[in-house]
C-alpha atoms as a PDB file:
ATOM      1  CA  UNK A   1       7.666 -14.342   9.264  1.00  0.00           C
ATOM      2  CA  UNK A   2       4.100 -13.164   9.497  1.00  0.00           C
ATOM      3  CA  UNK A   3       1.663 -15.911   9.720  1.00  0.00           C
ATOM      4  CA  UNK A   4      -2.025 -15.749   8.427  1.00  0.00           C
ATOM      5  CA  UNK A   5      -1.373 -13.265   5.991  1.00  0.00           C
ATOM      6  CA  UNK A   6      -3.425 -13.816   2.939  1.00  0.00           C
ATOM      7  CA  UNK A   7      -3.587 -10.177   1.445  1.00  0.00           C
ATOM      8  CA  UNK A   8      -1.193  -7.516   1.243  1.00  0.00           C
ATOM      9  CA  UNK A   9      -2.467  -4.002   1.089  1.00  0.00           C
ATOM     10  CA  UNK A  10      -0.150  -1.362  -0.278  1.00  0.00           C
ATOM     11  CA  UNK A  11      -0.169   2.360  -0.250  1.00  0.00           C
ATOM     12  CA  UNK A  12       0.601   3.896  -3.449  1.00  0.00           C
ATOM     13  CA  UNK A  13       2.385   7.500  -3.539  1.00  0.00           C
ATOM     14  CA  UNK A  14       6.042   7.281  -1.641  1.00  0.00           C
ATOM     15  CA  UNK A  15       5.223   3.193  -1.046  1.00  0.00           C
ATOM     16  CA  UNK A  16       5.088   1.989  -4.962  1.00  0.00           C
ATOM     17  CA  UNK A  17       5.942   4.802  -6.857  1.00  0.00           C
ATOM     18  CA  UNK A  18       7.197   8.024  -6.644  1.00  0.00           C
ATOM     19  CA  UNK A  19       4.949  11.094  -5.239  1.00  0.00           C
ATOM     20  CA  UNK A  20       6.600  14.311  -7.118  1.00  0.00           C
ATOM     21  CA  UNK A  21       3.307  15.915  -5.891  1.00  0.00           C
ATOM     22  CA  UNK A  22       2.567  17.490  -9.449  1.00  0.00           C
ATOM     23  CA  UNK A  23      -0.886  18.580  -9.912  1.00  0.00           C
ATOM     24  CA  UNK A  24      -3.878  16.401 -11.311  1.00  0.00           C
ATOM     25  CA  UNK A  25      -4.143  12.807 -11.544  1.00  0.00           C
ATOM     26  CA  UNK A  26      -0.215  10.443 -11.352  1.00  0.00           C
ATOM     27  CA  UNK A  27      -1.625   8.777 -14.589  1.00  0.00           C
ATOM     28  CA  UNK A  28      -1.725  12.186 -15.955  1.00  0.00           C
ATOM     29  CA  UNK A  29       1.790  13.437 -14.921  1.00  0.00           C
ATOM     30  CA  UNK A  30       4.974  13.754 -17.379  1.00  0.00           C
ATOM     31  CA  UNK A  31       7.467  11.813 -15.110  1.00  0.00           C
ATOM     32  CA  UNK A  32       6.461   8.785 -13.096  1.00  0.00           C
ATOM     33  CA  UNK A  33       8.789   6.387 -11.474  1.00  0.00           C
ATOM     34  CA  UNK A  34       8.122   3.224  -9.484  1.00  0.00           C
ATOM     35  CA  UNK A  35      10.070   2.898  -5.873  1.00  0.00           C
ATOM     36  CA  UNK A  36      13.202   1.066  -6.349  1.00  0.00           C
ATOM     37  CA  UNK A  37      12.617  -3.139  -5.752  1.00  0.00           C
ATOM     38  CA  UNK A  38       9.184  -2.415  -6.387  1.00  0.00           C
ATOM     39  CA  UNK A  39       8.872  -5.003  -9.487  1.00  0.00           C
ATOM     40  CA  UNK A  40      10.905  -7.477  -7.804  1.00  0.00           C
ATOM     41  CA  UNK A  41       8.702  -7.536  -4.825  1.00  0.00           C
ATOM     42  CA  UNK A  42       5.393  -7.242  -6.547  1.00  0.00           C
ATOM     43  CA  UNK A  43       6.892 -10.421  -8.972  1.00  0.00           C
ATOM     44  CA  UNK A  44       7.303 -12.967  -5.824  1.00  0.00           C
ATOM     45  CA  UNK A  45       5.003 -11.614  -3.594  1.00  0.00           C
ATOM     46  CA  UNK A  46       2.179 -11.975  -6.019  1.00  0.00           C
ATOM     47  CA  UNK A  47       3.287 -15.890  -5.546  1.00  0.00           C
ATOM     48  CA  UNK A  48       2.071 -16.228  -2.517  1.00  0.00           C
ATOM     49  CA  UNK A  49      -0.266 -13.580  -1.764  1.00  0.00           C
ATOM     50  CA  UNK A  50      -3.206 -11.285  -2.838  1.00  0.00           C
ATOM     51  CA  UNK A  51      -2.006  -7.479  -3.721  1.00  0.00           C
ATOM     52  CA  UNK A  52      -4.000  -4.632  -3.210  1.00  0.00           C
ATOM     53  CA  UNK A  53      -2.930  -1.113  -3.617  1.00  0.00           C
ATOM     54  CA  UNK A  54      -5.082   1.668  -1.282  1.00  0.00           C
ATOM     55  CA  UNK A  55      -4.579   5.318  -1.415  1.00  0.00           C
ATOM     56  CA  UNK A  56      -5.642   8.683  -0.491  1.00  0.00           C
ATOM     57  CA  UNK A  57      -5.361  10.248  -4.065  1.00  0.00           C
ATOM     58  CA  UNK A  58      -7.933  12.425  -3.994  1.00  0.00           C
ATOM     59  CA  UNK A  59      -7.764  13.388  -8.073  1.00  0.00           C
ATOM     60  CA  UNK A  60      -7.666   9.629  -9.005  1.00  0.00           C
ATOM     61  CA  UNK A  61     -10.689   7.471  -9.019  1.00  0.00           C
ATOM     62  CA  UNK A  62      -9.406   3.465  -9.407  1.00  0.00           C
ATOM     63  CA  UNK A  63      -9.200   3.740 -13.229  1.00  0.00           C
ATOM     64  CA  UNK A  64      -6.421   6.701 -12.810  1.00  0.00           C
ATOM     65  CA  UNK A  65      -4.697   4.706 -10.563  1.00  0.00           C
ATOM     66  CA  UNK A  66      -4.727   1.513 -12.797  1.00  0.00           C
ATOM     67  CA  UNK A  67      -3.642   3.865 -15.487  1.00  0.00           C
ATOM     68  CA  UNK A  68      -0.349   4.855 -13.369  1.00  0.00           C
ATOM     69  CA  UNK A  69       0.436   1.532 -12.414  1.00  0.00           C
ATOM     70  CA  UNK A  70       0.178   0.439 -16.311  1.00  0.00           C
ATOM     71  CA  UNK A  71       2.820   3.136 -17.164  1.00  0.00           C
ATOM     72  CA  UNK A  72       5.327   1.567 -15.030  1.00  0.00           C
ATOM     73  CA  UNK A  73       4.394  -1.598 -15.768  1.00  0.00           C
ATOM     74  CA  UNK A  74       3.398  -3.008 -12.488  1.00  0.00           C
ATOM     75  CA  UNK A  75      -0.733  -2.540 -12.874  1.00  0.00           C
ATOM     76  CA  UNK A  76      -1.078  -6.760 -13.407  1.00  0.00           C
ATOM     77  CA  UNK A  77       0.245  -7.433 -10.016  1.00  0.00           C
ATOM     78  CA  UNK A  78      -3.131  -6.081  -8.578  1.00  0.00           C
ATOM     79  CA  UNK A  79      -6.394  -7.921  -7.734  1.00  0.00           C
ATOM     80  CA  UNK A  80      -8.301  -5.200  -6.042  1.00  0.00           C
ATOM     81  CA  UNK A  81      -7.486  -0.983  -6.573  1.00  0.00           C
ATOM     82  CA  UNK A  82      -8.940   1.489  -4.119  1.00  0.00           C
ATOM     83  CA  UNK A  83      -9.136   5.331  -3.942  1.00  0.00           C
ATOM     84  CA  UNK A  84     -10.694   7.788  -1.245  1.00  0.00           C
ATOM     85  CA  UNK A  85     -12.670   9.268  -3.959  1.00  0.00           C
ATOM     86  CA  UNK A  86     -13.997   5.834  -4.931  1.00  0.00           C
ATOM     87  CA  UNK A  87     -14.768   4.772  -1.274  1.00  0.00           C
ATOM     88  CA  UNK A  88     -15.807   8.113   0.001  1.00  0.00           C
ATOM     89  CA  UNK A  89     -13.644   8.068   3.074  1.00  0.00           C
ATOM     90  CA  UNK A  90      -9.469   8.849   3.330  1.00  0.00           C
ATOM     91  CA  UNK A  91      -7.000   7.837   5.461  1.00  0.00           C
ATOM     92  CA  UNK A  92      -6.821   7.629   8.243  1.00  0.00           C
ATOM     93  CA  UNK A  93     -10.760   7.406   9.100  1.00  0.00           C
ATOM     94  CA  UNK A  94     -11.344   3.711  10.248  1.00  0.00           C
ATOM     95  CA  UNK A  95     -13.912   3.565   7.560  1.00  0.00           C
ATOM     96  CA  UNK A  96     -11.381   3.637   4.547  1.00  0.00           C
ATOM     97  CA  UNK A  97     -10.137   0.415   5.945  1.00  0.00           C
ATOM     98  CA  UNK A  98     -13.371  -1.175   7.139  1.00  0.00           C
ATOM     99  CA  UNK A  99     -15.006  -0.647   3.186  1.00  0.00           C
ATOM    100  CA  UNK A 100     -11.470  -2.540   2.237  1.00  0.00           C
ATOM    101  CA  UNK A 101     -12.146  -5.618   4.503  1.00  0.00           C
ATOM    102  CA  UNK A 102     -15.974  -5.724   2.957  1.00  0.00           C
ATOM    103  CA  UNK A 103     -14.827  -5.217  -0.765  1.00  0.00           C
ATOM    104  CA  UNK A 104     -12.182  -7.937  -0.377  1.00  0.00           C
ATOM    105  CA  UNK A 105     -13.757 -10.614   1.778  1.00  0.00           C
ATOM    106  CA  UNK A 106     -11.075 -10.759   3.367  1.00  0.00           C
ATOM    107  CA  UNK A 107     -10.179 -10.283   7.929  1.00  0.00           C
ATOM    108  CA  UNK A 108      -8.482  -7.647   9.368  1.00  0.00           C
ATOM    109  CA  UNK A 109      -6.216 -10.740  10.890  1.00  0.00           C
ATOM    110  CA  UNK A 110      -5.306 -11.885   7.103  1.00  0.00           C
ATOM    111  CA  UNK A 111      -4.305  -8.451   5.901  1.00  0.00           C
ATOM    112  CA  UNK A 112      -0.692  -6.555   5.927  1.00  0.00           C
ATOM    113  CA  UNK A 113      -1.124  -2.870   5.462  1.00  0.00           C
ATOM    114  CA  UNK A 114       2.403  -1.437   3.968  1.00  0.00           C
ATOM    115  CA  UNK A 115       2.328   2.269   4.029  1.00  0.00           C
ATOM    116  CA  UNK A 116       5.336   5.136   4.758  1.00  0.00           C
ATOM    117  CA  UNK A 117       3.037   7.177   6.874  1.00  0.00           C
ATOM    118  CA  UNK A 118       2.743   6.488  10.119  1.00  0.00           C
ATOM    119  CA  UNK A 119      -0.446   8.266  11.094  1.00  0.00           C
ATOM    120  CA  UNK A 120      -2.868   7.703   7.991  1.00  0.00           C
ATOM    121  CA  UNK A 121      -1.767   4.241   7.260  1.00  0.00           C
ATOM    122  CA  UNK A 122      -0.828   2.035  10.143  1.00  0.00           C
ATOM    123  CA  UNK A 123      -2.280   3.414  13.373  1.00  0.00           C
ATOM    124  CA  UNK A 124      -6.317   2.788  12.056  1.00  0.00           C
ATOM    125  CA  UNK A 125      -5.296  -0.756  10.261  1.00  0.00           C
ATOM    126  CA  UNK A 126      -3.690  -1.704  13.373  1.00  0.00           C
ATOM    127  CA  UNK A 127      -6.030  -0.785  15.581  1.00  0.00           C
ATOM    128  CA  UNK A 128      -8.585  -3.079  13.496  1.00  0.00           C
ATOM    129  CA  UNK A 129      -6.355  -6.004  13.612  1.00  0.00           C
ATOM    130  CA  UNK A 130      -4.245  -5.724  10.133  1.00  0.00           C
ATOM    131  CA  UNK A 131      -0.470  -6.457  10.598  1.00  0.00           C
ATOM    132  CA  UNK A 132       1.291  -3.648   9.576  1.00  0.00           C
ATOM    133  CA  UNK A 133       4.766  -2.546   7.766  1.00  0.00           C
ATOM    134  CA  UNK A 134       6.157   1.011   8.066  1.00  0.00           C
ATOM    135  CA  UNK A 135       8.042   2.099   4.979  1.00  0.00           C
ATOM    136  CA  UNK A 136      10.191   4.601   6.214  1.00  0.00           C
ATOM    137  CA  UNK A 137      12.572   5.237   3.030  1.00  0.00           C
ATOM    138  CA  UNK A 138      14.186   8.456   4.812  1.00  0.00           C
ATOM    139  CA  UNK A 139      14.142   7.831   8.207  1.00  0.00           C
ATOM    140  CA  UNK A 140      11.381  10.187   9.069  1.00  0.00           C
ATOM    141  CA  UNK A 141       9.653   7.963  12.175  1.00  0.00           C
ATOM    142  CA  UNK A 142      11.013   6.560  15.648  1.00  0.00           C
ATOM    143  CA  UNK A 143      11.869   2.711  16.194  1.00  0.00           C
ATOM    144  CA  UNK A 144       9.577   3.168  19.168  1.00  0.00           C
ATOM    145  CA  UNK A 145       6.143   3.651  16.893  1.00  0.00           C
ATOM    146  CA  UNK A 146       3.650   0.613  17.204  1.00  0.00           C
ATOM    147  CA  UNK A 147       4.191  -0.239  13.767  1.00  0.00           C
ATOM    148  CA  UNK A 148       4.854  -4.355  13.317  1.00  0.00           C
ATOM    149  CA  UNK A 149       7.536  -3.922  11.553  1.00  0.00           C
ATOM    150  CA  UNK A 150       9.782  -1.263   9.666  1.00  0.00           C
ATOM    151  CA  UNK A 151      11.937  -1.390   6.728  1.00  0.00           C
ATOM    152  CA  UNK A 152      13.766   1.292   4.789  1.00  0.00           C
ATOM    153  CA  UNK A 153      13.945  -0.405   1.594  1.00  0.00           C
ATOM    154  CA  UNK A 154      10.971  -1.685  -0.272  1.00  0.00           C
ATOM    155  CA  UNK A 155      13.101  -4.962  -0.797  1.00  0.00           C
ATOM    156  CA  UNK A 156      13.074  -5.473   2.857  1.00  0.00           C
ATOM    157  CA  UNK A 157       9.385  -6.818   2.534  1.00  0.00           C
ATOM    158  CA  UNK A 158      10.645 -10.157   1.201  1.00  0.00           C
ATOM    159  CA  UNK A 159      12.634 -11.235   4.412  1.00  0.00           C
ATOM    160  CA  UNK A 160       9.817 -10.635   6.378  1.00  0.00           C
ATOM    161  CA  UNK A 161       7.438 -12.285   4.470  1.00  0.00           C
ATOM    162  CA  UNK A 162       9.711 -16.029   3.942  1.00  0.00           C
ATOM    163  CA  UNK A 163       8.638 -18.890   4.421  1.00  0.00           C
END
């Protein structure tokens, strides 16, 4: 278990629902899916915790993003929603996370950044103090990375997070 943890910050293409990397905004897009065990782990973790979601989407300002959560169904699960294009700064400049910590009052020692990659979403939060959880769905990254911890399932999340 991870103690301290008060918010949970996710990353939203290939970490809560599907990146098919079609053009213009997600909320725009014909298909969109949500990773599997997504709902399930949104539903208790929400319990417990704060949920954020944090991305890189460069076409989608925090309204498109809410919009694409709302199509799946998963948008209410959310307190805070932030976009490069809303903050100004992308993954993985230290600054993206630092405008985070000051929008959500929260300390880099109360936050879990969840994220599948490696570079743009764990090495920065980590460095600043954040716990952090590799997603790493297909296998892509080494057991030897500095992430906290790794899963390959979304569901995964829950066992690490028990009480």
């Amino acid at each position: 278990m991870i103690k301290n943890i008060k918010i949970i910050i996710f990353d939203w293409g290939d970490t809560l629902m599907r990146d098919y990397n079609d053009s213009g905004p997600m909320a725009h897009w014909k298909n969109v899916d949500i990773i599997p065990g997504v709902r399930e782990v949104l539903r208790e973790l929400g319990k417990n915790y704060t949920l954020c979601v944090a991305s890189n989407a460069g076409e989608s300002d925090s309204g498109l993003m809410k919009s694409a959560l709302k199509r799946v169904g998963i948008d209410n699960f959310f307190s805070y929603f932030f976009t490069s294009k809303d903050l100004g700064f992308e993954k993985p400049d230290i600054r993206f996370f630092k405008a985070i910590l000051k929008s959500t009052n929260f300390s880099a020692n109360e936050c879990l950044m969840v994220g599948n990659d490696y570079n743009n979403d764990i090495v920065n939060s980590k460095s600043l103090g954040m716990s952090t959880l590799l997603f790493d769905e297909n296998n892509l990254f080494s057991d030897t990375l500095s992430a906290d911890y790794k899963i390959n399932k979304i569901i995964q999340i829950l066992d690490i997070l028990k009480p």
